[in-house]
Protein backbone atom coordinates (compact mmCIF):
# COMPACT_ATOMS: atom_id res chain seq x y z
CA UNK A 1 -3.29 -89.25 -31.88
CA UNK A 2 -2.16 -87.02 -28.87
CA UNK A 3 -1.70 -83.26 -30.10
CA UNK A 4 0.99 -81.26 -29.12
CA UNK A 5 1.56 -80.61 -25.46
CA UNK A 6 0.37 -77.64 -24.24
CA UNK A 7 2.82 -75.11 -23.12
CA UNK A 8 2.48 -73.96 -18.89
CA UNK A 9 3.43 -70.91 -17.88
CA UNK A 10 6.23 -71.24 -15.24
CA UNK A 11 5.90 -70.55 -12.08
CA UNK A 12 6.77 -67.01 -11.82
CA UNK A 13 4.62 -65.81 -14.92
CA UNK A 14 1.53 -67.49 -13.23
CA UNK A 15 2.20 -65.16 -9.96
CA UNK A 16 3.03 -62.41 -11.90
CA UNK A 17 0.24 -59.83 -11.82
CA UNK A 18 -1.21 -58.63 -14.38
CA UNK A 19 -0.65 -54.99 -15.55
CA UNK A 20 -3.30 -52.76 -16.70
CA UNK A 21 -2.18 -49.63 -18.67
CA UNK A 22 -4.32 -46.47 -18.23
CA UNK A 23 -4.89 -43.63 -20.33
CA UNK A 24 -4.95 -39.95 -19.58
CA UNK A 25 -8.22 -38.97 -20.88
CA UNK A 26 -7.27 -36.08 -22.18
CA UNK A 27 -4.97 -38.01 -24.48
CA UNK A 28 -8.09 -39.79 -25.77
CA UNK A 29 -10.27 -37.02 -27.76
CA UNK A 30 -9.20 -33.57 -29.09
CA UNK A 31 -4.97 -32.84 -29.99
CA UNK A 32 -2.34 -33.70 -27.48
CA UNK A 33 0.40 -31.66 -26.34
CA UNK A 34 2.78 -34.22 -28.47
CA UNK A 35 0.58 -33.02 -31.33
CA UNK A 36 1.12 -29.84 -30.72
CA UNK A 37 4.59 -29.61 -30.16
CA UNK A 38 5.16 -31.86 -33.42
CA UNK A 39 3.45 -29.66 -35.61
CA UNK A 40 4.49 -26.25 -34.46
CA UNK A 41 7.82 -27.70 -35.08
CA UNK A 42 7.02 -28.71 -38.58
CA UNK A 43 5.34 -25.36 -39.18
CA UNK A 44 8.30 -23.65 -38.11
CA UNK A 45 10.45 -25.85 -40.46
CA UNK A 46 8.20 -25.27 -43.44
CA UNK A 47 8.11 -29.39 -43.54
CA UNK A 48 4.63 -29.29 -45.68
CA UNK A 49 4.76 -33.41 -45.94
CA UNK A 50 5.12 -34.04 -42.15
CA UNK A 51 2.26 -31.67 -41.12
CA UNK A 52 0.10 -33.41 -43.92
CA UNK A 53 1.05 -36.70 -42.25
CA UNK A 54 -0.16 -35.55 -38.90
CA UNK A 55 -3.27 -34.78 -39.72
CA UNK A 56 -4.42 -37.00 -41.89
CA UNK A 57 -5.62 -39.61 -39.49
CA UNK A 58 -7.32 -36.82 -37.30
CA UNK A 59 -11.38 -36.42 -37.42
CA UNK A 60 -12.38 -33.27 -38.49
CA UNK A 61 -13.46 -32.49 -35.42
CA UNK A 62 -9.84 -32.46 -33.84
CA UNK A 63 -8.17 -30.67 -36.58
CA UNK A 64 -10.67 -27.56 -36.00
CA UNK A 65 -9.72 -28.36 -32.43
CA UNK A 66 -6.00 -28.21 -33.69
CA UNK A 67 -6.31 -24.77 -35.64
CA UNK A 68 -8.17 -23.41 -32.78
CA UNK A 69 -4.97 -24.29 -30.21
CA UNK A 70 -2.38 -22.46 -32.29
CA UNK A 71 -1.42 -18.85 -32.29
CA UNK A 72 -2.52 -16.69 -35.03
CA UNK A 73 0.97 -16.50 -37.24
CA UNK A 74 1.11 -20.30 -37.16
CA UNK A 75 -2.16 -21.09 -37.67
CA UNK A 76 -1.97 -18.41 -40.87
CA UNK A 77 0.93 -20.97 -42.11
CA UNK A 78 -1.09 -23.71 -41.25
CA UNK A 79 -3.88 -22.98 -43.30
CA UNK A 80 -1.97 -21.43 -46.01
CA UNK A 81 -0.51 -24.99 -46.57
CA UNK A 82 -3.24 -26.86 -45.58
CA UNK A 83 -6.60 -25.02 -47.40
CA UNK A 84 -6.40 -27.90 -50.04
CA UNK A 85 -6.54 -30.69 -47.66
CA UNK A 86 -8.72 -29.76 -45.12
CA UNK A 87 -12.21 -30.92 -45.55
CA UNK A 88 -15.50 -29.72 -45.57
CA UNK A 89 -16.83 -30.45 -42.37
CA UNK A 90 -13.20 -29.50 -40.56
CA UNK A 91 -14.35 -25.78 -41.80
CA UNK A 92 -17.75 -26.39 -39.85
CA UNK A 93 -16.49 -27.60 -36.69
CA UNK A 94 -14.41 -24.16 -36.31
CA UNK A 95 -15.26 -21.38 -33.81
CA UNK A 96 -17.47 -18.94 -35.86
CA UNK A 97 -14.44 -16.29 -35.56
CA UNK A 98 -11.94 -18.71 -36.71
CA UNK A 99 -14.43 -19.77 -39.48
CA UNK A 100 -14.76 -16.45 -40.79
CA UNK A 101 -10.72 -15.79 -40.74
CA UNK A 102 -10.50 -19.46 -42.80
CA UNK A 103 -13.32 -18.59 -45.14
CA UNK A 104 -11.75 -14.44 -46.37
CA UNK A 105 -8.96 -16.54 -47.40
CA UNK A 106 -11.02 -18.81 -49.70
CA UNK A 107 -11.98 -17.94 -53.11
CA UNK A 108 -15.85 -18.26 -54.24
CA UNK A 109 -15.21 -21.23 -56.07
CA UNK A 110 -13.16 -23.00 -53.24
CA UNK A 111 -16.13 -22.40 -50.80
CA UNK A 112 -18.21 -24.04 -53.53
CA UNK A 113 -16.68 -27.04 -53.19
CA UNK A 114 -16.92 -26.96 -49.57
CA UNK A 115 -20.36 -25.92 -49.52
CA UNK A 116 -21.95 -29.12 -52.17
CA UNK A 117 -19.50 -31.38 -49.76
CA UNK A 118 -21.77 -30.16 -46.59
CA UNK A 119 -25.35 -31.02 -45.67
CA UNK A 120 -27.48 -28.18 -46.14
CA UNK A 121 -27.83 -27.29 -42.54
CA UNK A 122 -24.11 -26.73 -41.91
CA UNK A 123 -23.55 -25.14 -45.55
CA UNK A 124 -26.53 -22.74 -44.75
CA UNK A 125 -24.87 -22.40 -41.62
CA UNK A 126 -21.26 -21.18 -43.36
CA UNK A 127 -23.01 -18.89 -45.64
CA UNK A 128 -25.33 -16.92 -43.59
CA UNK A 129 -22.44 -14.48 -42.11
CA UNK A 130 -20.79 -13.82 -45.62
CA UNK A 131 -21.32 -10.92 -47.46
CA UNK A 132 -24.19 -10.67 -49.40
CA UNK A 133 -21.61 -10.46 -52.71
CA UNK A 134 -19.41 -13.17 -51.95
CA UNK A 135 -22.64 -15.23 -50.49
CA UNK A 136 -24.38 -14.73 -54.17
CA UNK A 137 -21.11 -15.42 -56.25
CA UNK A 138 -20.42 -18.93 -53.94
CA UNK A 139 -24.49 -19.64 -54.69
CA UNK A 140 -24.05 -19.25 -58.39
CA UNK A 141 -21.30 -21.70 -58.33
CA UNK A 142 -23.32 -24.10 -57.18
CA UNK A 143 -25.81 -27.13 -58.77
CA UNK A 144 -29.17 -25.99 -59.39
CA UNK A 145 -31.05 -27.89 -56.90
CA UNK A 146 -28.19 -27.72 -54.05
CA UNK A 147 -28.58 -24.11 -54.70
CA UNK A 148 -32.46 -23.94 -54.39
CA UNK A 149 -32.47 -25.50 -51.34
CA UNK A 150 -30.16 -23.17 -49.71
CA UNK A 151 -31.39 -20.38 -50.41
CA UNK A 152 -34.74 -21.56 -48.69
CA UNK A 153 -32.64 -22.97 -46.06
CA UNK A 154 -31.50 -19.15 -45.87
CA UNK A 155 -35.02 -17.44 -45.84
CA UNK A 156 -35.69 -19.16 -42.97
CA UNK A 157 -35.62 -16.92 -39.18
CA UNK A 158 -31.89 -16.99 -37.74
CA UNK A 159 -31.98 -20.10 -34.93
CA UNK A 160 -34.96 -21.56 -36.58
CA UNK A 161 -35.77 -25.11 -37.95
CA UNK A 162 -35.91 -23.95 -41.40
CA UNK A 163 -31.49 -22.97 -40.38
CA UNK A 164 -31.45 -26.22 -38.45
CA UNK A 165 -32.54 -28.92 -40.86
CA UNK A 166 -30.85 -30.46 -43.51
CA UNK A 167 -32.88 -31.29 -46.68
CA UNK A 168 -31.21 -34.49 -47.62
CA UNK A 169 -33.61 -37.33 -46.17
CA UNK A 170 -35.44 -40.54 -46.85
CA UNK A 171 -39.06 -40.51 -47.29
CA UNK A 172 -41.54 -43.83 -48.15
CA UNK A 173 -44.55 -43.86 -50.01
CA UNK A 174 -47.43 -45.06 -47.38
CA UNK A 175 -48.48 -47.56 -50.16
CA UNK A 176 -44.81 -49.26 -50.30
CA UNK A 177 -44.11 -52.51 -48.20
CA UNK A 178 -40.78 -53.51 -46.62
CA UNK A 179 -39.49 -54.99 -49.95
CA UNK A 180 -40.07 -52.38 -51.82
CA UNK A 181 -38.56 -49.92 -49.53
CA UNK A 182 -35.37 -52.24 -48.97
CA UNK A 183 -34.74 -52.28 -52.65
CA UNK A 184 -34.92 -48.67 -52.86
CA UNK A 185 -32.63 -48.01 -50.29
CA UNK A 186 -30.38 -50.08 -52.05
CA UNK A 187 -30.90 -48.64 -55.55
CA UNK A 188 -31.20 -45.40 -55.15
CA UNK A 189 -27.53 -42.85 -54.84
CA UNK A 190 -29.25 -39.97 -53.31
CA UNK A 191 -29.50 -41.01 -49.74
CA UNK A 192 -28.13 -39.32 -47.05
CA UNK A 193 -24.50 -40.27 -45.99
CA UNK A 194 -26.41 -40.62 -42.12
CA UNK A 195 -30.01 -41.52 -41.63
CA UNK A 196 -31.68 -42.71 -38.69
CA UNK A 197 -35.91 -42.75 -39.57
CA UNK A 198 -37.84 -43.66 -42.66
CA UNK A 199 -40.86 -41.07 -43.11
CA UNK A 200 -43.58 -42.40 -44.48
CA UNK A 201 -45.32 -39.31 -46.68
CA UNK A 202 -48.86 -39.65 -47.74
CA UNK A 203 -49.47 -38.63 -52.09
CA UNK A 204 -49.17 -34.55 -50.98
CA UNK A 205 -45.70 -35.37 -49.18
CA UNK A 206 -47.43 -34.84 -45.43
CA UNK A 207 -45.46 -37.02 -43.24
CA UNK A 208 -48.28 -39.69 -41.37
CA UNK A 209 -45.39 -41.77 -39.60
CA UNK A 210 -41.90 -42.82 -39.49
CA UNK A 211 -39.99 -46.47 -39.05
CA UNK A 212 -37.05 -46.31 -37.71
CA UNK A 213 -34.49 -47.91 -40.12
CA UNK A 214 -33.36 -51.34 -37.59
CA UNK A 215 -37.55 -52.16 -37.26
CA UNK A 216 -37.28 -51.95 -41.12
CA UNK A 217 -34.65 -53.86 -41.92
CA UNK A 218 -36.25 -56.96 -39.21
CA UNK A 219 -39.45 -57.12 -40.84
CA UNK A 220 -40.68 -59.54 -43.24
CA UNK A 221 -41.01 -58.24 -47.12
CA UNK A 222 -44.15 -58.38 -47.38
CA UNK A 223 -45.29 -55.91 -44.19
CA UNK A 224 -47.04 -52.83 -45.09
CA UNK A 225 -44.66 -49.74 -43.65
CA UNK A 226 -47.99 -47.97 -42.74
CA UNK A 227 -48.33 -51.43 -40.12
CA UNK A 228 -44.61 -50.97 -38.30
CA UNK A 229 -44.65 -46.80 -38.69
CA UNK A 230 -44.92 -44.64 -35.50
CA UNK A 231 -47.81 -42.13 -35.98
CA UNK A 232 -46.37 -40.14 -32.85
CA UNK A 233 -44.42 -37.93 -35.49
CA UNK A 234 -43.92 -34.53 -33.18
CA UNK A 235 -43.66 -32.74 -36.55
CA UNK A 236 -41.53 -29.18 -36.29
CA UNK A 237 -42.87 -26.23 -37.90
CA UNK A 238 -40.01 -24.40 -40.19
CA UNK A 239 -40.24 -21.27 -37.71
CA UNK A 240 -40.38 -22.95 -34.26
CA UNK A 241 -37.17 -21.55 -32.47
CA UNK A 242 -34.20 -23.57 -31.86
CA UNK A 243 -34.56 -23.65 -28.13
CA UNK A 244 -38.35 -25.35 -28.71
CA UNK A 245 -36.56 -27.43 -30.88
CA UNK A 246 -34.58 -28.66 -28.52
CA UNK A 247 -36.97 -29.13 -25.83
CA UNK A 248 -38.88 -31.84 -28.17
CA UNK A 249 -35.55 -33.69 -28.62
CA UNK A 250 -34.94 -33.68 -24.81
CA UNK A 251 -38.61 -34.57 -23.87
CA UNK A 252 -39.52 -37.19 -26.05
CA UNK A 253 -35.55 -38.82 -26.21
CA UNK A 254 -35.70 -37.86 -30.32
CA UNK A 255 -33.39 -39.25 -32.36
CA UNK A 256 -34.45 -37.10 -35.62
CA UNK A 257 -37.64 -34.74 -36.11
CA UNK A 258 -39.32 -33.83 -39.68
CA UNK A 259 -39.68 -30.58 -40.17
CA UNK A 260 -42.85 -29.05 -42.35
CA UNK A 261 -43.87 -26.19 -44.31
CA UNK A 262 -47.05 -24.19 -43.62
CA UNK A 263 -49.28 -26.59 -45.31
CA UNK A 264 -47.98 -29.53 -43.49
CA UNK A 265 -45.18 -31.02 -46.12
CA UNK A 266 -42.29 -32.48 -45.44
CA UNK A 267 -39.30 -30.72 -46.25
CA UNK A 268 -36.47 -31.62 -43.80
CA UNK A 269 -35.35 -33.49 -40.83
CA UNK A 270 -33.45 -32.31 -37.80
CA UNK A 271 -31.30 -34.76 -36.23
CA UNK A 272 -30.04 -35.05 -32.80
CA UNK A 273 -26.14 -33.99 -33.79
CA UNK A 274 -27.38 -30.29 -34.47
CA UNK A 275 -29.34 -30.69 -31.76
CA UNK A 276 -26.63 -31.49 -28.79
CA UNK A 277 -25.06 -28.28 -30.73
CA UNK A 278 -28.14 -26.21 -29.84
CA UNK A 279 -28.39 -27.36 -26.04
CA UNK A 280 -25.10 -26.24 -25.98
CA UNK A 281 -25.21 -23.02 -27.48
CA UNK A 282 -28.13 -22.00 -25.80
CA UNK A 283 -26.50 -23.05 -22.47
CA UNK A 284 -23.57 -21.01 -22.88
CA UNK A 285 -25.35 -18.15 -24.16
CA UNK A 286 -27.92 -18.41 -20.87
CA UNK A 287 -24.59 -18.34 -18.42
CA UNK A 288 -22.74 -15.65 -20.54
CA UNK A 289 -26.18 -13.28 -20.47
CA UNK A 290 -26.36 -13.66 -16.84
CA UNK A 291 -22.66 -12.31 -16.37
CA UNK A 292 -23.06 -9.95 -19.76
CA UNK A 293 -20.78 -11.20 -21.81
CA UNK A 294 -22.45 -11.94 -25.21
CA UNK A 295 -20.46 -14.38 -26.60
CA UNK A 296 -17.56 -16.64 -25.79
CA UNK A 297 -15.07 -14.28 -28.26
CA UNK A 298 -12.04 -16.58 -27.27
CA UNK A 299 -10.99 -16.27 -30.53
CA UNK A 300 -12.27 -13.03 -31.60
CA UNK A 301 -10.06 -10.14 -31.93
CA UNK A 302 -9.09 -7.88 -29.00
CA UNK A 303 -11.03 -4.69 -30.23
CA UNK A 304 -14.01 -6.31 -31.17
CA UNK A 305 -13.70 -8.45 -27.20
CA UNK A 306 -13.44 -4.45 -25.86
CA UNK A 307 -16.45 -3.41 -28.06
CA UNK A 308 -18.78 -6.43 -27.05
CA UNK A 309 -18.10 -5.92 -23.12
CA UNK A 310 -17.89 -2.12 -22.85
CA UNK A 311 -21.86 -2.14 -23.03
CA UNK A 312 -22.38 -3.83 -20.24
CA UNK A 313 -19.39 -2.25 -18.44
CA UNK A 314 -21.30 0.98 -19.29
CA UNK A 315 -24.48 -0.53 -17.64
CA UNK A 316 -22.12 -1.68 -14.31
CA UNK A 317 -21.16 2.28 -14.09
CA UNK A 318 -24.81 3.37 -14.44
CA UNK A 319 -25.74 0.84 -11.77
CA UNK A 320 -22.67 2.09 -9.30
CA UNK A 321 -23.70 5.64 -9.80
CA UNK A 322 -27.07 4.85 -8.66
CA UNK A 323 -25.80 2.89 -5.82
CA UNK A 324 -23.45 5.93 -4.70
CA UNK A 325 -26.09 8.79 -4.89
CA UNK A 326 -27.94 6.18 -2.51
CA UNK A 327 -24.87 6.50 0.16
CA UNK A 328 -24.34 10.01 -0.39
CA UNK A 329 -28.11 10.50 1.55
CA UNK A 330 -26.05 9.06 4.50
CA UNK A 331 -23.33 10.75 4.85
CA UNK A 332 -24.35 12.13 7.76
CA UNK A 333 -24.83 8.86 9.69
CA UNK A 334 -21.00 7.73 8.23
CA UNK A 335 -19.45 10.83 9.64
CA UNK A 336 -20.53 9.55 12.80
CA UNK A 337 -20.23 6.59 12.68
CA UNK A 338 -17.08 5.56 10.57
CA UNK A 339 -17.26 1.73 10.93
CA UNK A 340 -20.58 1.84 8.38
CA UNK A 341 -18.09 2.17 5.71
CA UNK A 342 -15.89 -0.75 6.61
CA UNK A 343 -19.27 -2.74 7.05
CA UNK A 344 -21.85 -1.28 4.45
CA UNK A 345 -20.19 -3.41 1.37
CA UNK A 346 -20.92 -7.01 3.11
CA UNK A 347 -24.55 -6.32 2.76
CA UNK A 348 -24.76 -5.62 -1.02
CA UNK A 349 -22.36 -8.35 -1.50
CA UNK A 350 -23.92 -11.03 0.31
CA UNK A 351 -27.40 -9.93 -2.20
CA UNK A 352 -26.22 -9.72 -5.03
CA UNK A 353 -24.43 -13.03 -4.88
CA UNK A 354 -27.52 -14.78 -3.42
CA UNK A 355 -29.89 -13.18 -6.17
CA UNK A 356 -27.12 -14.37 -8.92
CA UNK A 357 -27.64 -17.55 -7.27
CA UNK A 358 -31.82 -17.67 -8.10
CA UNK A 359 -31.78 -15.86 -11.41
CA UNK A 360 -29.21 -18.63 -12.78
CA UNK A 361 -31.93 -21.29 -11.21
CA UNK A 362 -34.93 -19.35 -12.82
CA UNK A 363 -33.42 -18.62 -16.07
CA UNK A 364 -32.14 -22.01 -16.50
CA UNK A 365 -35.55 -23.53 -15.53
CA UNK A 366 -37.53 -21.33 -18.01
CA UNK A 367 -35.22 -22.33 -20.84
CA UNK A 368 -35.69 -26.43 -20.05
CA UNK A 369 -39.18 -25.47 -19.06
CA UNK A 370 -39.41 -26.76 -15.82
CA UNK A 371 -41.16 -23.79 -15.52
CA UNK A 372 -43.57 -21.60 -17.02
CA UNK A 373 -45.17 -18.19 -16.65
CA UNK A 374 -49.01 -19.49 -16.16
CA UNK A 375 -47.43 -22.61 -13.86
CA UNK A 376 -46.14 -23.45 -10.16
CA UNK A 377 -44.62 -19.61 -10.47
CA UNK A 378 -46.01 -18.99 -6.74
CA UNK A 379 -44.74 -22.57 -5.32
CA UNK A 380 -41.02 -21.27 -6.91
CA UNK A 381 -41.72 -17.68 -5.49
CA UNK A 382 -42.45 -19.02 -1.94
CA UNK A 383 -39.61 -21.67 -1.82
CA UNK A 384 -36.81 -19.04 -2.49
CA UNK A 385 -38.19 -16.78 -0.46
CA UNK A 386 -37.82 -19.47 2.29
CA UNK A 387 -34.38 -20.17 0.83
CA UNK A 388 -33.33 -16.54 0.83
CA UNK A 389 -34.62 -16.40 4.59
CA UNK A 390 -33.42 -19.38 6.38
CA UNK A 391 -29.59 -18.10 4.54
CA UNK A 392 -30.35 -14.68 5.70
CA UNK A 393 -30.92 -15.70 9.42
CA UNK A 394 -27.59 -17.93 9.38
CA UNK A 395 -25.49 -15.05 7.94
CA UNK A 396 -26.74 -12.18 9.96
CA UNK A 397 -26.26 -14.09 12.70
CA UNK A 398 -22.63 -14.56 11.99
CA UNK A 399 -21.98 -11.38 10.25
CA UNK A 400 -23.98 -9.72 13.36
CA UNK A 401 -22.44 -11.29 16.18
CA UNK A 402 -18.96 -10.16 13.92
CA UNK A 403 -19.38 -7.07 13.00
CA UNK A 404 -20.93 -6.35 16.95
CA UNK A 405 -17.69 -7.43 18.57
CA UNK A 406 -15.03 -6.21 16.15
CA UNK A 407 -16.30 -2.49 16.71
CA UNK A 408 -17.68 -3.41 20.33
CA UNK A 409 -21.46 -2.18 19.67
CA UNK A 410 -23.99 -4.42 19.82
CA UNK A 411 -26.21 -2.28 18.55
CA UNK A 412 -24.59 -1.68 15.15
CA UNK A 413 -24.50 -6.11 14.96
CA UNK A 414 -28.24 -5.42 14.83
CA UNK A 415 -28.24 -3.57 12.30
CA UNK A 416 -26.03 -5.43 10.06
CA UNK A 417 -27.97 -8.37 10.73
CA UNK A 418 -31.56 -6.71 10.18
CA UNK A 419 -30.09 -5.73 6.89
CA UNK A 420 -28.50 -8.63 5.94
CA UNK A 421 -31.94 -10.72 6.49
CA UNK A 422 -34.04 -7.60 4.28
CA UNK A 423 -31.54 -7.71 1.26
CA UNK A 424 -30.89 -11.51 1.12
CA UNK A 425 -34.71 -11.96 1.43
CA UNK A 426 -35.23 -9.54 -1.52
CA UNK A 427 -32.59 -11.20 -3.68
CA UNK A 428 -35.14 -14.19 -3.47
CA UNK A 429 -37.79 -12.32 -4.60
CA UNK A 430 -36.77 -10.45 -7.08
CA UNK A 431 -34.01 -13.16 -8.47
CA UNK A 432 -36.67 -15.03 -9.33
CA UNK A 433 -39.74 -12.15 -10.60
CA UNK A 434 -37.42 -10.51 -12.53
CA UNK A 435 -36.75 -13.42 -15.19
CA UNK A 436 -40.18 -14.55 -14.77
CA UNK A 437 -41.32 -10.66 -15.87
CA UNK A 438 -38.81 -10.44 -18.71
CA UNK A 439 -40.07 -13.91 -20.49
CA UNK A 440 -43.81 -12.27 -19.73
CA UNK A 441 -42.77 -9.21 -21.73
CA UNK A 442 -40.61 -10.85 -24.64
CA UNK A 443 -37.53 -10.25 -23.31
CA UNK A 444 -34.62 -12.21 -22.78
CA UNK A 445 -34.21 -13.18 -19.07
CA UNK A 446 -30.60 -14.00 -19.32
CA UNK A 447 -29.17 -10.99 -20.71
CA UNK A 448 -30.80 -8.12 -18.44
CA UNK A 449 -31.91 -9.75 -15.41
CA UNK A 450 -28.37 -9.80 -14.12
CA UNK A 451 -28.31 -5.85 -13.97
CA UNK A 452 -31.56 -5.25 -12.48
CA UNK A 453 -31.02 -7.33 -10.18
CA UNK A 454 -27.62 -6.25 -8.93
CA UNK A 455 -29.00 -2.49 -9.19
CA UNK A 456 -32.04 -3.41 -6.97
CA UNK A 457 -29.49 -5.43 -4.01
CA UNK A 458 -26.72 -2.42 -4.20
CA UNK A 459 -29.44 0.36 -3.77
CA UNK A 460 -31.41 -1.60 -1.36
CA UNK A 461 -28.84 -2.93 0.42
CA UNK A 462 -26.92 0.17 1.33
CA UNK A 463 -30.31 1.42 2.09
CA UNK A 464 -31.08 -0.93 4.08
CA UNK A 465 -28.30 -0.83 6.34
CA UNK A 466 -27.52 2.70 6.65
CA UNK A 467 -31.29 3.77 6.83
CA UNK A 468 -31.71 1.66 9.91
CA UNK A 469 -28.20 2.85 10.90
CA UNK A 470 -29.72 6.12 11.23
CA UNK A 471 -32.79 5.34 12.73
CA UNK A 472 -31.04 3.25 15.51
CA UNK A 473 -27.81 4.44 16.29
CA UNK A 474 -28.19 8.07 15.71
């Protein structure tokens, strides 16, 4: 029996070309302007149902995105009729200033609830910068053994493992087979909501391996867990700092990392999400040093922005009075010849941008390791110097030939080239010692190499050029 005939397309529908629609991909992740609009409108309505309805569907992620895009009086309103929907891990995506505005508003008891709805490492995370009153009345609110475990989680050094892990994991007997552990994933209500590795703990909770959880679930029943395990743990003492931390997740492509006491027990596992989190953080923090700003404060308030950057504006004025008592020596050699002072910036300039340029390389490399202070610090010295001199020779060529021809003396193009090659050549050198010296000492590199630097290039820079100024021209 012949079946229905099948339908052709006609003529024109098979020419017809076929239309792809794009997306903006902004539109794809985070609010959109539509957003936006619609629920500044239903703010400013008071329409509490509508602004409920627009972001329910929204990840948590994109409604802290969302509070963080609105001005302060609407996003006030916002979480005034909001606080009861939002959840727990919206609160713990926010901008640390924004968190702290949400959390005043909340009573001890609400942040309880928030709190036993977070893993330990983000409610650890929300607690730390509250009050030590508030912080003790939200910890008495909570379960016993939630509470034990983060109040360990806060004894633990700021940007440590001990802040980063969460204490919610899944750890094997070594004498249990693949059955046995099956069934107790099954059975057992504790688990965490996101696990990646199975740890396989010895009878004094030590860690000897770990499966990950898709080689457990395609093994036979009957195989030991101590046969499929990975011994290669790359266990993570409670103290190692966040940045180390980080390395091992970026060296050895980690997914999740246990994380032991001083005798070698298990008590936590760091996994990658905090992780990205970290490489970020640290990131930002490394460019923000380097131009000394301390922190993003986007949304912090304007006073507390002025406080924050006035120390390092302070450090600027210090570094331009230094620079100045160096020209005042010349003043001499200016009066005769005026065209110094038109000239004499382009020199400083030129080395403190290039020795910005290093440090950023050097500080950057020391935090991903690439380098170290007792390795291949002399093959890095060497190639910037190179760097610094093959740029210096191409610029004072230029700026020389310039500067020779606008004010018709050759002999002044010299000297703005012989400059121009000794400061550029020093930015090399010292853009890439000075970070290396810092880390030596226990300093941070990003946060004062920046102003040594630019003091050095100014100083030696103006220096430069007006010392051989007045040797040459006078």
């Amino acid at each position: 029996m012949a079946g229905p005939e099948e339908k052709k397309p006609a003529p024109e529908e098979e020419d017809r070309p076929t239309i792809v629609e794009t997306v903006d991909e902004e539109e794809l992740y985070g609010p959109s302007e539509e957003l936006l609009e619609n629920i500044n409108a239903a703010l400013s309505a008071g329409d509490i149902p509508v602004v409920e309805s627009l972001i329910e569907p929204l990840h948590p992620a994109d409604v802290a995105d969302l509070i963080e895009h609105l001005e302060p009086e609407q996003r006030k309103l916002f979480l005034d009729i909001t606080r009861h929907a939002l959840e727990a891990e919206t609160i713990s995506h926010l901008d640390e200033a924004l968190r702290e505005e949400v959390v005043e508003q909340m009573a001890p008891a609400e942040l309880a609830e928030v709190v036993t709805e977070l893993d330990t490492d983000d409610a650890v995370d929300l607690l730390e910068d509250l009050d030590a009153d508030t912080q003790q009345q939200v910890l008495d609110s909570l379960p016993a053994e939630e509470r034990v475990y983060i109040e360990q989680g806060l004894t633990f050094p700021e940007d440590s493992a001990g802040r980063l892990m969460q204490r919610e994991l899944v750890a094997i007997s070594d004498q249990w087979n693949v059955g046995e552990t099956i069934d107790y994933l099954r059975k057992s209500e504790d688990l965490p909501d996101d696990f990646y590795d199975l740890y396989i703990v010895d009878g004094s909770q030590k860690p000897v391996g770990s499966v990950p959880l898709s080689r457990a679930i395609r093994s036979e029943r009957d195989t030991k867990m101590t046969d499929i395990m990975d011994e290669e743990l790359h266990l993570v003492p409670a103290d190692t700092d966040q940045e180390a931390v980080a390395y091992i997740f970026r060296q050895y492509a980690r997914v999740s990392a246990p994380v032991v006491d001083g005798d070698g027990r298990l008590i936590g596992v760091i996994t990658v999400d905090d992780v990205v989190r970290v490489i970020d953080e640290e990131a930002e923090e490394d460019l923000l040093n380097i131009v000394g700003v301390s922190d993003t404060d986007f949304h912090a308030p304007a006073y507390k922005t002025a406080f924050l950057r006035v120390r390092w504006l302070v450090v600027t004025l210090i570094n331009t009075l230094i620079a100045s008592f160096v020209i005042s020596r010349f003043e001499g050699t200016i009066g005769h010849y005026p065209a110094l002072a038109v000239l004499m910036p382009i020199t400083a300039a030129m080395g403190g941008n290039a020795g910005v340029q290093v440090i950023t390389v050097t500080v950057r490399a020391l935090a991903t390791r690439d380098i170290t202070p007792n390795s291949n610090i002399m093959r890095l010295i060497s190639k910037e110097l190179a760097v610094g001199l093959m740029n210096a020779v191409v610029f004072a060529i230029i700026l020389g030939a310039v500067g020779g021809y606008w004010f018709g003396h050759v002999g002044l193009g010299f000297v703005l080239g012989g400059a121009m090659i000794f400061n550029m050549v020093w930015a090399g050198f010292a853009g890439t010692v000075i970070p290396l010296v810092m880390d030596r000492i226990g300093l941070d590199p990003a946060t004062g190499a920046g102003p040594f630097l630019t003091t050095t290039t100014d100083c030696l820079g103006f220096f430069a050029f007006l010392g051989l100024a007045t040797l040459f021209l006078t």
